[in-house]
N, C-alpha and C. Protein backbone atom coordinates (compact mmCIF):
# COMPACT_ATOMS: atom_id res chain seq x y z
N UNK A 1 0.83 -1.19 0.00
CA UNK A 1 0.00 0.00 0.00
C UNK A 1 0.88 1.26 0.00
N UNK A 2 0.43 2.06 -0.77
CA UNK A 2 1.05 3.30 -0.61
C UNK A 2 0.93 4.00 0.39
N UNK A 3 2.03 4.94 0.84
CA UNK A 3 1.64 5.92 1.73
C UNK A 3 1.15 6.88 1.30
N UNK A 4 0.29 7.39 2.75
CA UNK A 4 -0.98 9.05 2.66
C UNK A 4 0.28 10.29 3.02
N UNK A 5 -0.24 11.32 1.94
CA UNK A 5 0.46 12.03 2.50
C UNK A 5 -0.02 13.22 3.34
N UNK A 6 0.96 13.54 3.85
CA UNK A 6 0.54 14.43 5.37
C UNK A 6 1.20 16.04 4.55
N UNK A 7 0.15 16.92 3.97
CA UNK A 7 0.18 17.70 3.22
C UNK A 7 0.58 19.51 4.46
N UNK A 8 0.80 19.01 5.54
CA UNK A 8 1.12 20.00 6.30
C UNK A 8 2.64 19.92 6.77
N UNK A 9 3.61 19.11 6.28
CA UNK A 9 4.63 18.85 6.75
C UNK A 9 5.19 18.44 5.02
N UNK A 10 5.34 19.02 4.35
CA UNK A 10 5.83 18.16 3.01
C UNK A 10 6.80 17.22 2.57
N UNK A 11 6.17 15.92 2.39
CA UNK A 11 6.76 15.05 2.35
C UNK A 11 7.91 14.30 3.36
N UNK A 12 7.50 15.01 4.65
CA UNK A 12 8.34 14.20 5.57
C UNK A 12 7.54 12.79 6.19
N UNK A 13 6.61 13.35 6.35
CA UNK A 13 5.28 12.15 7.06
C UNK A 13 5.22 11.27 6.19
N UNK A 14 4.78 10.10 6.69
CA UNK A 14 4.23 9.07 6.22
C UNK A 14 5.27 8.11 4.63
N UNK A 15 6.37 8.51 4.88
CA UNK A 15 7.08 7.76 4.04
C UNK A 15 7.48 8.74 3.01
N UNK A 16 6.84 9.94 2.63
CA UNK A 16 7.73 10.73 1.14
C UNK A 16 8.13 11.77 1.71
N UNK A 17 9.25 12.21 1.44
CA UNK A 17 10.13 13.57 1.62
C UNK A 17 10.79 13.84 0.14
N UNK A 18 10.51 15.70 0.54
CA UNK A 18 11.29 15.67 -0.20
C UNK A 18 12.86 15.91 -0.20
N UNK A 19 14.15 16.36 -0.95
CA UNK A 19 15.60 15.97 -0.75
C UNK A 19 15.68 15.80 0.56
N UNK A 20 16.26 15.07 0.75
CA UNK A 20 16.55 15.09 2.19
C UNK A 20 18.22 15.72 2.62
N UNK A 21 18.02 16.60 3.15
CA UNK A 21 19.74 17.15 3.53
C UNK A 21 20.85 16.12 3.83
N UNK A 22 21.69 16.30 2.96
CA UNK A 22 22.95 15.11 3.39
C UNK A 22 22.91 14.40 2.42
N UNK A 23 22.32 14.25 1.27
CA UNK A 23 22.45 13.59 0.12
C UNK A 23 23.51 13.61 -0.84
N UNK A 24 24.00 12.95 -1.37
CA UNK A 24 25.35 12.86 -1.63
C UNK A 24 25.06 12.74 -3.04
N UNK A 25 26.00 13.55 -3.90
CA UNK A 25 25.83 13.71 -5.62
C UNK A 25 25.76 12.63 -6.36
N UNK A 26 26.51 11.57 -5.85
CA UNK A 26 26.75 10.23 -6.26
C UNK A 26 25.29 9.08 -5.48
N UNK A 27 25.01 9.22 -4.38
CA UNK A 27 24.04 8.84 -4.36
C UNK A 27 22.43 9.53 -4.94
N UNK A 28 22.04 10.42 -4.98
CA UNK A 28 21.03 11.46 -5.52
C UNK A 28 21.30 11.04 -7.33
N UNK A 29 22.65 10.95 -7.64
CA UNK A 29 23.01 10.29 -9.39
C UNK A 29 22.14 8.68 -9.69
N UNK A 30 22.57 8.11 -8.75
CA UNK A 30 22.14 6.32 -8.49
C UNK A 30 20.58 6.52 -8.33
N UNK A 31 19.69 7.19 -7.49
CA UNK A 31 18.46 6.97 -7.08
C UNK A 31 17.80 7.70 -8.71
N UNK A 32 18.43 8.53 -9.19
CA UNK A 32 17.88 9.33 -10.27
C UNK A 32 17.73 8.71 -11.49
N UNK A 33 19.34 7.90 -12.09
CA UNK A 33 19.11 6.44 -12.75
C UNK A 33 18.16 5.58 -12.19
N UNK A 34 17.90 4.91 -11.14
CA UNK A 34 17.36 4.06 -11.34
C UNK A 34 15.58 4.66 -11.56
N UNK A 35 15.51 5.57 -10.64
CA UNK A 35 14.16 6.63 -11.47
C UNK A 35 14.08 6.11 -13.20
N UNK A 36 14.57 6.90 -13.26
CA UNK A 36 14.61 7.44 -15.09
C UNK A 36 14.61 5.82 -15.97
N UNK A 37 15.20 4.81 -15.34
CA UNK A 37 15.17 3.78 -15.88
C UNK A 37 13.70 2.70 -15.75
N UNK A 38 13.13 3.30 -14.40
CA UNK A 38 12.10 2.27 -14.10
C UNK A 38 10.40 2.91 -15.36
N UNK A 39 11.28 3.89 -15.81
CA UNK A 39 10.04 4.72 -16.86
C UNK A 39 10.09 4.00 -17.87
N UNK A 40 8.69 3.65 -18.05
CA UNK A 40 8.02 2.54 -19.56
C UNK A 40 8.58 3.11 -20.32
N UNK A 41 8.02 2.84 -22.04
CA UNK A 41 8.63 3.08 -22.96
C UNK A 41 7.75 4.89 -23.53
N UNK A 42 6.37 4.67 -23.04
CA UNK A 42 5.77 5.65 -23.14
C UNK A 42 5.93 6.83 -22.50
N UNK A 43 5.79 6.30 -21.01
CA UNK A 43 6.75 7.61 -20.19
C UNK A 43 7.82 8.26 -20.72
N UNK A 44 8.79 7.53 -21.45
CA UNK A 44 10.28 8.12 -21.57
C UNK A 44 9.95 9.35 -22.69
N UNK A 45 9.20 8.77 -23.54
CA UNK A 45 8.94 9.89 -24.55
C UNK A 45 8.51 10.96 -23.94
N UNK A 46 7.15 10.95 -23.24
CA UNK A 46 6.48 11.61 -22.46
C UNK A 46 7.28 12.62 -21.99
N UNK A 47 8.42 12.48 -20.70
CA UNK A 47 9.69 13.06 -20.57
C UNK A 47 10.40 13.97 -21.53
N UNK A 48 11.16 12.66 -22.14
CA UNK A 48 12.52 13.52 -23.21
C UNK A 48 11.75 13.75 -24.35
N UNK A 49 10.48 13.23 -24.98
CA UNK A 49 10.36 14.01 -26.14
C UNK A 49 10.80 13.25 -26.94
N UNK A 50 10.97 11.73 -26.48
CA UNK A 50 11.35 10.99 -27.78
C UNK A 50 11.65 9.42 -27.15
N UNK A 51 11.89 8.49 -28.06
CA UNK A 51 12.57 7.14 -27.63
C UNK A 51 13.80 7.45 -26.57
N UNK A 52 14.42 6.84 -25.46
CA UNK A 52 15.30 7.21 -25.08
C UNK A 52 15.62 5.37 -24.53
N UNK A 53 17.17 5.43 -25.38
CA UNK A 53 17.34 3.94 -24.72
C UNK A 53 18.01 3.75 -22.98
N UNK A 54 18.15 2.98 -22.56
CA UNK A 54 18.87 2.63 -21.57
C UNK A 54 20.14 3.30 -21.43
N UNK A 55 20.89 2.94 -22.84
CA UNK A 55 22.60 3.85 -22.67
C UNK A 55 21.69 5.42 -22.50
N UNK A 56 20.86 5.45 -23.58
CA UNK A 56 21.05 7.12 -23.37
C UNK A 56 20.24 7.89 -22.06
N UNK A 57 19.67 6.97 -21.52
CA UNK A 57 19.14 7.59 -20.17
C UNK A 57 20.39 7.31 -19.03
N UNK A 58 21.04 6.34 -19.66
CA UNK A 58 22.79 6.40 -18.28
C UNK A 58 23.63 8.08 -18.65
N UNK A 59 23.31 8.21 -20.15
CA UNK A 59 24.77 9.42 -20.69
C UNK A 59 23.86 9.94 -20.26
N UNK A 60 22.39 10.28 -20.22
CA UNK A 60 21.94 11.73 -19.49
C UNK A 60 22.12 12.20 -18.38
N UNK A 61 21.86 11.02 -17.63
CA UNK A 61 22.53 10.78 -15.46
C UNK A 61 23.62 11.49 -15.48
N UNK A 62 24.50 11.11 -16.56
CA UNK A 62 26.06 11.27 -16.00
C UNK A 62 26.30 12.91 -16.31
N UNK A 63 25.39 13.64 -17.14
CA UNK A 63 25.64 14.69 -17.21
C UNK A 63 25.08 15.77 -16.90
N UNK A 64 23.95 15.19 -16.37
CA UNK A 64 22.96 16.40 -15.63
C UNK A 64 22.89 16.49 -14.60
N UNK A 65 23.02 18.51 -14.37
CA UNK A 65 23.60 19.34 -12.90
C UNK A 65 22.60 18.66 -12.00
N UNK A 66 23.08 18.71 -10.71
CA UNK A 66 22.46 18.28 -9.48
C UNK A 66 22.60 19.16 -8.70
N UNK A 67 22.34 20.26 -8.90
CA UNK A 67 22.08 21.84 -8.26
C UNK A 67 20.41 21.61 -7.64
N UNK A 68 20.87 21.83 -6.37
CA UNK A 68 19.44 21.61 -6.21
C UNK A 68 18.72 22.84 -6.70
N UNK A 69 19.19 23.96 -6.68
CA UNK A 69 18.07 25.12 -7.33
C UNK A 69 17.70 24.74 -8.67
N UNK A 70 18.21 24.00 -9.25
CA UNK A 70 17.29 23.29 -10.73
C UNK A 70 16.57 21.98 -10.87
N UNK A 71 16.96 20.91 -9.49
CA UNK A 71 16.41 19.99 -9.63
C UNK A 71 15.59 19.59 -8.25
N UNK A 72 14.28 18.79 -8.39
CA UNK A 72 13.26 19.00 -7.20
C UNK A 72 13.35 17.31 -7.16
N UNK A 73 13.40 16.73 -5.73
CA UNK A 73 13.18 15.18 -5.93
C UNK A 73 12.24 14.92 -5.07
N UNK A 74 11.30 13.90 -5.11
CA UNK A 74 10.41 13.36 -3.81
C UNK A 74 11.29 11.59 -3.57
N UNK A 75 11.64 11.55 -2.69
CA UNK A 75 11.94 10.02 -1.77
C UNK A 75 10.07 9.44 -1.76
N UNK A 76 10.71 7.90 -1.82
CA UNK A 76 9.52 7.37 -1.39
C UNK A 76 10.45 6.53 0.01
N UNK A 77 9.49 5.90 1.26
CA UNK A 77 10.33 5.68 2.15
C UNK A 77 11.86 4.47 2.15
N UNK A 78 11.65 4.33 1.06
CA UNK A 78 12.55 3.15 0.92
C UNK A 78 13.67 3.90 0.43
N UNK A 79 13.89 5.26 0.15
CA UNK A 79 14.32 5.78 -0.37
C UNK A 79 15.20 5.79 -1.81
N UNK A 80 14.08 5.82 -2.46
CA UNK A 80 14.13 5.52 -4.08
C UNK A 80 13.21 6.94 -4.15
N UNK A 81 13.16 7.48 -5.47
CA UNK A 81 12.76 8.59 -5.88
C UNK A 81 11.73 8.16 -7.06
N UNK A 82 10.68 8.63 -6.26
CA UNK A 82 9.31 8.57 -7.27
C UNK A 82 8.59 9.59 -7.91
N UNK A 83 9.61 10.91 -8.08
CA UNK A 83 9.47 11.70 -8.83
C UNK A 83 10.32 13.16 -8.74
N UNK A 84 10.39 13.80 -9.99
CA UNK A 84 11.59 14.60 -10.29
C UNK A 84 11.08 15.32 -10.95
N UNK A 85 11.52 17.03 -10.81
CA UNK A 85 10.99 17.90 -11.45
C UNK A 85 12.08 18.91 -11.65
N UNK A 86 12.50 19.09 -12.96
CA UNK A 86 13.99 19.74 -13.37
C UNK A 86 13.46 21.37 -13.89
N UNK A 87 14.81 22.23 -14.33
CA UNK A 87 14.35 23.72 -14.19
C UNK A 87 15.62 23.50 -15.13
N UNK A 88 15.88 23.90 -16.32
CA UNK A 88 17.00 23.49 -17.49
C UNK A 88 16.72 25.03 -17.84
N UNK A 89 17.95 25.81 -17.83
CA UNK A 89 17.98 26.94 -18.51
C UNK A 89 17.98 26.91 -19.70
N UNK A 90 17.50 27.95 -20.65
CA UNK A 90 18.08 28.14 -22.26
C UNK A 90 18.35 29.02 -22.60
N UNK A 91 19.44 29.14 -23.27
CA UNK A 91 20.11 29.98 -23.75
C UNK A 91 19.13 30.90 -24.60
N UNK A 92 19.60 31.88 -24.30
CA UNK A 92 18.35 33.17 -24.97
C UNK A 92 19.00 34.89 -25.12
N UNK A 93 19.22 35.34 -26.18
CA UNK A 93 19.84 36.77 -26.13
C UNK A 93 19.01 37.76 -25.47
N UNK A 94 17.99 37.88 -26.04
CA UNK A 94 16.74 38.76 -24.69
C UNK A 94 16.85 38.78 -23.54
N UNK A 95 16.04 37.30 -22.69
CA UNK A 95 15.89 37.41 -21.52
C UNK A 95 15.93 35.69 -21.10
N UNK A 96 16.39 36.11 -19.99
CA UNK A 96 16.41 34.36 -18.71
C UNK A 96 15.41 33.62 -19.09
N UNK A 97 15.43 32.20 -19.66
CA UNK A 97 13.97 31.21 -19.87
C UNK A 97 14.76 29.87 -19.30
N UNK A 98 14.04 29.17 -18.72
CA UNK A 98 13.61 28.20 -18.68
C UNK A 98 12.94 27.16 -18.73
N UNK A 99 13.39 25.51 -18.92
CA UNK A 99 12.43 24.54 -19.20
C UNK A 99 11.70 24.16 -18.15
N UNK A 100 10.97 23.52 -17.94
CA UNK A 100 10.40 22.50 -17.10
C UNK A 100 9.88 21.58 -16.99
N UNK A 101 10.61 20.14 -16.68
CA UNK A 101 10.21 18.60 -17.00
C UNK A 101 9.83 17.99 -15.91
N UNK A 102 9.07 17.21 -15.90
CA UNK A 102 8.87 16.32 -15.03
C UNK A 102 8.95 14.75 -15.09
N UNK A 103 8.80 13.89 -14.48
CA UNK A 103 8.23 12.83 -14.07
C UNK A 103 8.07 11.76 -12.87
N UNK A 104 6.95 11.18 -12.92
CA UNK A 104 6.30 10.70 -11.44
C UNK A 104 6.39 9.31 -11.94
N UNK A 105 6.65 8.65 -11.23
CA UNK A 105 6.53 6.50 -10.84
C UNK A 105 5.22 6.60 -11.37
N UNK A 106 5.21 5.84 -11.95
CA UNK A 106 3.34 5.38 -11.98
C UNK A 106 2.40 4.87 -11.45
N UNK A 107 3.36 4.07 -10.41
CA UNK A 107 2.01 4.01 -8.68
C UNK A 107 2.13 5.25 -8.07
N UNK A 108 2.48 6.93 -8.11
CA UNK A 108 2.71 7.65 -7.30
C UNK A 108 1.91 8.68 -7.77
N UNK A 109 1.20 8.47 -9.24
CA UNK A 109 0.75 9.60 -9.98
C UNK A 109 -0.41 9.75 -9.47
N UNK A 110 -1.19 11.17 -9.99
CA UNK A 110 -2.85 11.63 -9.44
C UNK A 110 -2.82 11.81 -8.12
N UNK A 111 -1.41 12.40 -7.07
CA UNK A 111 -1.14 12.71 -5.81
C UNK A 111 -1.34 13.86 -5.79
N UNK A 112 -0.49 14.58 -6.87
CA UNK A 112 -0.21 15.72 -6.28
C UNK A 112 1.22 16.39 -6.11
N UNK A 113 1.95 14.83 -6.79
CA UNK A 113 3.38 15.43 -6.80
C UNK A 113 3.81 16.33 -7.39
N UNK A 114 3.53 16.44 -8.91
CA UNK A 114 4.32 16.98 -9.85
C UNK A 114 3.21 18.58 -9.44
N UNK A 115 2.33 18.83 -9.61
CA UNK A 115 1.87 20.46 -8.71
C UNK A 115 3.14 20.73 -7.49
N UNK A 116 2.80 20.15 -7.13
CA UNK A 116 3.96 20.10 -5.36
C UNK A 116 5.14 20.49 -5.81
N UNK A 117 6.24 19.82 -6.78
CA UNK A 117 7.07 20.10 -7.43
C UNK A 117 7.02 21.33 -8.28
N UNK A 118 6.27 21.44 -9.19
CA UNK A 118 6.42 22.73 -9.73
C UNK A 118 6.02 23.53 -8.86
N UNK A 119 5.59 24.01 -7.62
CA UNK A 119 5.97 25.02 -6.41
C UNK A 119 6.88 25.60 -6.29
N UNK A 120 7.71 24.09 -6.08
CA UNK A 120 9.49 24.46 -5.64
C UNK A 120 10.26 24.92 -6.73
N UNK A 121 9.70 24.20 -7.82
CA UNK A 121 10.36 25.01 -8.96
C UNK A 121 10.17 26.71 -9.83
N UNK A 122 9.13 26.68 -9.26
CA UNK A 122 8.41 28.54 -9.53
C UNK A 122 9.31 29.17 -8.85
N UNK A 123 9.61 28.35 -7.65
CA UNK A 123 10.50 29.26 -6.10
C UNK A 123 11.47 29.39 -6.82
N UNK A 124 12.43 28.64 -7.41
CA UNK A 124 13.74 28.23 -7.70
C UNK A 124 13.63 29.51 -8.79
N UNK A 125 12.86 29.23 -9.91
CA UNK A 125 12.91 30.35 -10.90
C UNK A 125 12.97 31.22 -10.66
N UNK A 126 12.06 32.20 -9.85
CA UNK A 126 12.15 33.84 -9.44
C UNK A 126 13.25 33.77 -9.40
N UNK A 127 13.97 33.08 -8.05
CA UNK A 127 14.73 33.03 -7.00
C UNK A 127 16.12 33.60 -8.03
N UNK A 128 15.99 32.78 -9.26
CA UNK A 128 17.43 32.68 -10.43
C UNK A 128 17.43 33.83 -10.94
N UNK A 129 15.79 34.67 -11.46
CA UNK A 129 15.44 35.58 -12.26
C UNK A 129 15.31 35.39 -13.53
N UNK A 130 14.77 34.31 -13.75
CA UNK A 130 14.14 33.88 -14.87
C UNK A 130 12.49 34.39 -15.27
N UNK A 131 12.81 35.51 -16.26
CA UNK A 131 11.56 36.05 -16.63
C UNK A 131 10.30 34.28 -17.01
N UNK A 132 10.52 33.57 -18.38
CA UNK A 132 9.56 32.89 -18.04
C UNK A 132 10.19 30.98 -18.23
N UNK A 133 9.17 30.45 -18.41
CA UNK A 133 9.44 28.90 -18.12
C UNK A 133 8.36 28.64 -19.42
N UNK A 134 9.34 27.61 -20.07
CA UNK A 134 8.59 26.56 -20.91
C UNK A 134 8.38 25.56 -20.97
N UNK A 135 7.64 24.40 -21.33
CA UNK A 135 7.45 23.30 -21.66
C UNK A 135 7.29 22.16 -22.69
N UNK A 136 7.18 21.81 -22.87
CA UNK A 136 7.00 20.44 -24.01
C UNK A 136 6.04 19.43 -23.52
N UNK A 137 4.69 19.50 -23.81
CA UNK A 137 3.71 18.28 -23.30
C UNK A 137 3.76 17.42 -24.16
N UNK A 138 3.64 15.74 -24.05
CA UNK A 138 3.12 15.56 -25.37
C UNK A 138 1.69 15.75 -25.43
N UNK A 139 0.99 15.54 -26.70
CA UNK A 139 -0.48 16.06 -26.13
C UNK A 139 -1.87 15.02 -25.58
N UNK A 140 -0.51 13.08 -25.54
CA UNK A 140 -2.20 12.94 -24.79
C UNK A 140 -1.69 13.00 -23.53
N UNK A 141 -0.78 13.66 -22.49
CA UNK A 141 -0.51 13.79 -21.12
C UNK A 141 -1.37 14.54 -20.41
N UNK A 142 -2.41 14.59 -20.76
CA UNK A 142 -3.95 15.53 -19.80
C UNK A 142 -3.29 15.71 -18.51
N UNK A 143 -2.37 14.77 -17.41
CA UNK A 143 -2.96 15.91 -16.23
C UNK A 143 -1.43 16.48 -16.33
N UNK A 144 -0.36 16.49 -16.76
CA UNK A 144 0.63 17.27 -16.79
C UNK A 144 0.21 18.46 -17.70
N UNK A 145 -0.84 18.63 -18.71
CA UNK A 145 -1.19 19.72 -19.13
C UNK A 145 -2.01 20.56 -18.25
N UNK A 146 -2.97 19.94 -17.62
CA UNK A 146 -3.60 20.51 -16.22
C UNK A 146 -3.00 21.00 -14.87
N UNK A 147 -2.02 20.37 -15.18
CA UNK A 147 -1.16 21.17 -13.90
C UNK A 147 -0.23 22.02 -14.17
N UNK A 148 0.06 22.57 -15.65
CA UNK A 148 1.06 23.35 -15.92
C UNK A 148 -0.16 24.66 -16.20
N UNK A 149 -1.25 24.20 -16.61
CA UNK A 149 -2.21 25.46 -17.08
C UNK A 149 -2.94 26.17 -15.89
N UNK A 150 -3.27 25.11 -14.66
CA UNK A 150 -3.69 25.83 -13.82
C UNK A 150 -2.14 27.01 -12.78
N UNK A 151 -1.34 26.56 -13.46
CA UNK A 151 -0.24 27.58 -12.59
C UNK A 151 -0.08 28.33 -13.69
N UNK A 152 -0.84 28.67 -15.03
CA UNK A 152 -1.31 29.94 -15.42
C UNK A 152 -0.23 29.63 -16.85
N UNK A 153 0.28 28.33 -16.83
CA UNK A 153 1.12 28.32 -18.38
C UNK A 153 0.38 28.62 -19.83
N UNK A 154 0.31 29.12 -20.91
CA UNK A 154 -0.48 29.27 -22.17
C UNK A 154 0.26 28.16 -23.12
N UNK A 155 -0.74 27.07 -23.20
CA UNK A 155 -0.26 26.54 -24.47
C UNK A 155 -0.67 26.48 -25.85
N UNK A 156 0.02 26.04 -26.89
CA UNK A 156 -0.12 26.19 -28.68
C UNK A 156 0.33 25.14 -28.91
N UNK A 157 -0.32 24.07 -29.89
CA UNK A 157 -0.54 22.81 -30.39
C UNK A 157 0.65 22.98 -31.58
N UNK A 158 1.32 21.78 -31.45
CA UNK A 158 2.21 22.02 -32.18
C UNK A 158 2.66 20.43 -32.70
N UNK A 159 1.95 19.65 -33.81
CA UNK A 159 2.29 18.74 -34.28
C UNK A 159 1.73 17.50 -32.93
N UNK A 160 2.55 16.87 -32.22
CA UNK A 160 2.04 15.66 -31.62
C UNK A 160 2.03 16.34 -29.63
N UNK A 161 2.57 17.49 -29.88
CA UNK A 161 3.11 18.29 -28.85
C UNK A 161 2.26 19.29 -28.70
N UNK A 162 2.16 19.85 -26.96
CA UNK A 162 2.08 21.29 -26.58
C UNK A 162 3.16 22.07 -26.30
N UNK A 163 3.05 23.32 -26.88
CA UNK A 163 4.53 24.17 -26.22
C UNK A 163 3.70 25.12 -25.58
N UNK A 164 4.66 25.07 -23.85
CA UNK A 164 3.41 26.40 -23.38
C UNK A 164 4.67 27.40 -22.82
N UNK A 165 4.16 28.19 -22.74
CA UNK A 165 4.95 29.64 -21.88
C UNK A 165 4.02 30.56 -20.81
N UNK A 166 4.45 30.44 -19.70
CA UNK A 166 4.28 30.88 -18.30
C UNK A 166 5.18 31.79 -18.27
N UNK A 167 4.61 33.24 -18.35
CA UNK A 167 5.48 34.57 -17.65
C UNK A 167 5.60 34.53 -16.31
N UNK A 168 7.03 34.58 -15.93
CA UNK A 168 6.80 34.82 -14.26
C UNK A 168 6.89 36.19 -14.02
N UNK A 169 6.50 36.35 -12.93
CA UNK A 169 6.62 37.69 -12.07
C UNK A 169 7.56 38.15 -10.84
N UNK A 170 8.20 38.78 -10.79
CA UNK A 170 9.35 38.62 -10.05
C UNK A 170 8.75 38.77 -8.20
């Protein structure tokens, strides 16, 4: 059975936290692989936006920052990570943008995580000064489009994809 979560204490109760202080780059690397690996074949697209094999979900581990101001994790109590929510800058001559990806275990989804997560990640953004944040849905992901629109993102249909853009406010 899964654990309830205790929505006044985040994610410390009842088995999910989130990072927990003292996490080590090399361990937070290991829990993140094995994340990213336990994702179906549909999820992965869902994610990266495309097929992603095994090697290439190891070369992504090995190269992506573990700053926590860009990356959000939830522990489940066994401490394995049942979901991750990243903040990927892009390069832009104008002004500060960023991405924003997610993904949740699939016994963990319709919680509440990935809202919960993009919280911390809105925080993280101001925090950088990143005017706005984008995305990549694919378009049958209904509640990752519902949870990026109710935190006020605008999206435009674009082939098998949504691309949305959320102005932040400082």
């Amino acid at each position: 059975m899964l654990p309830v979560l205790d929505r006044s204490i985040p994610y410390v109760a009842d088995g999910l936290q989130a990072d927990p202080i003292g996490t080590s780059a090399a361990t937070l690397r290991a829990a993140r692989r094995r994340h990213l690996l336990r994702l179906s074949t549909v999820d992965r697209i869902a994610r990266f936006g495309g097929a992603m094999s095994d090697q290439a979900i190891e070369a992504y581990v090995e190269r992506i920052d573990l700053d926590p101001a860009r990356l959000q994790v939830i522990y489940a109590d066994d401490r394995e990570i049942v979901a991750i929510a990243e903040l990927s800058p892009i390069h832009s001559e104008t002004r500060p943008m960023a991405e924003v990806s997610f993904s949740v275990d699939a016994l963990y989804r319709r919680r509440g995580l990935a809202r919960d997560l993009l919280e911390g990640l809105l925080q993280a953004a101001r925090a950088r000064g990143f005017a706005c944040l984008h995305a990549q849905v694919c378009a049958g992901n209904a509640s990752m489009l519902s949870v990026l629109r109710r935190a006020g993102m605008r999206f435009q249909r674009e082939g098998s994809e949504w691309l949305g853009v959320l102005e932040l406010r400082p």
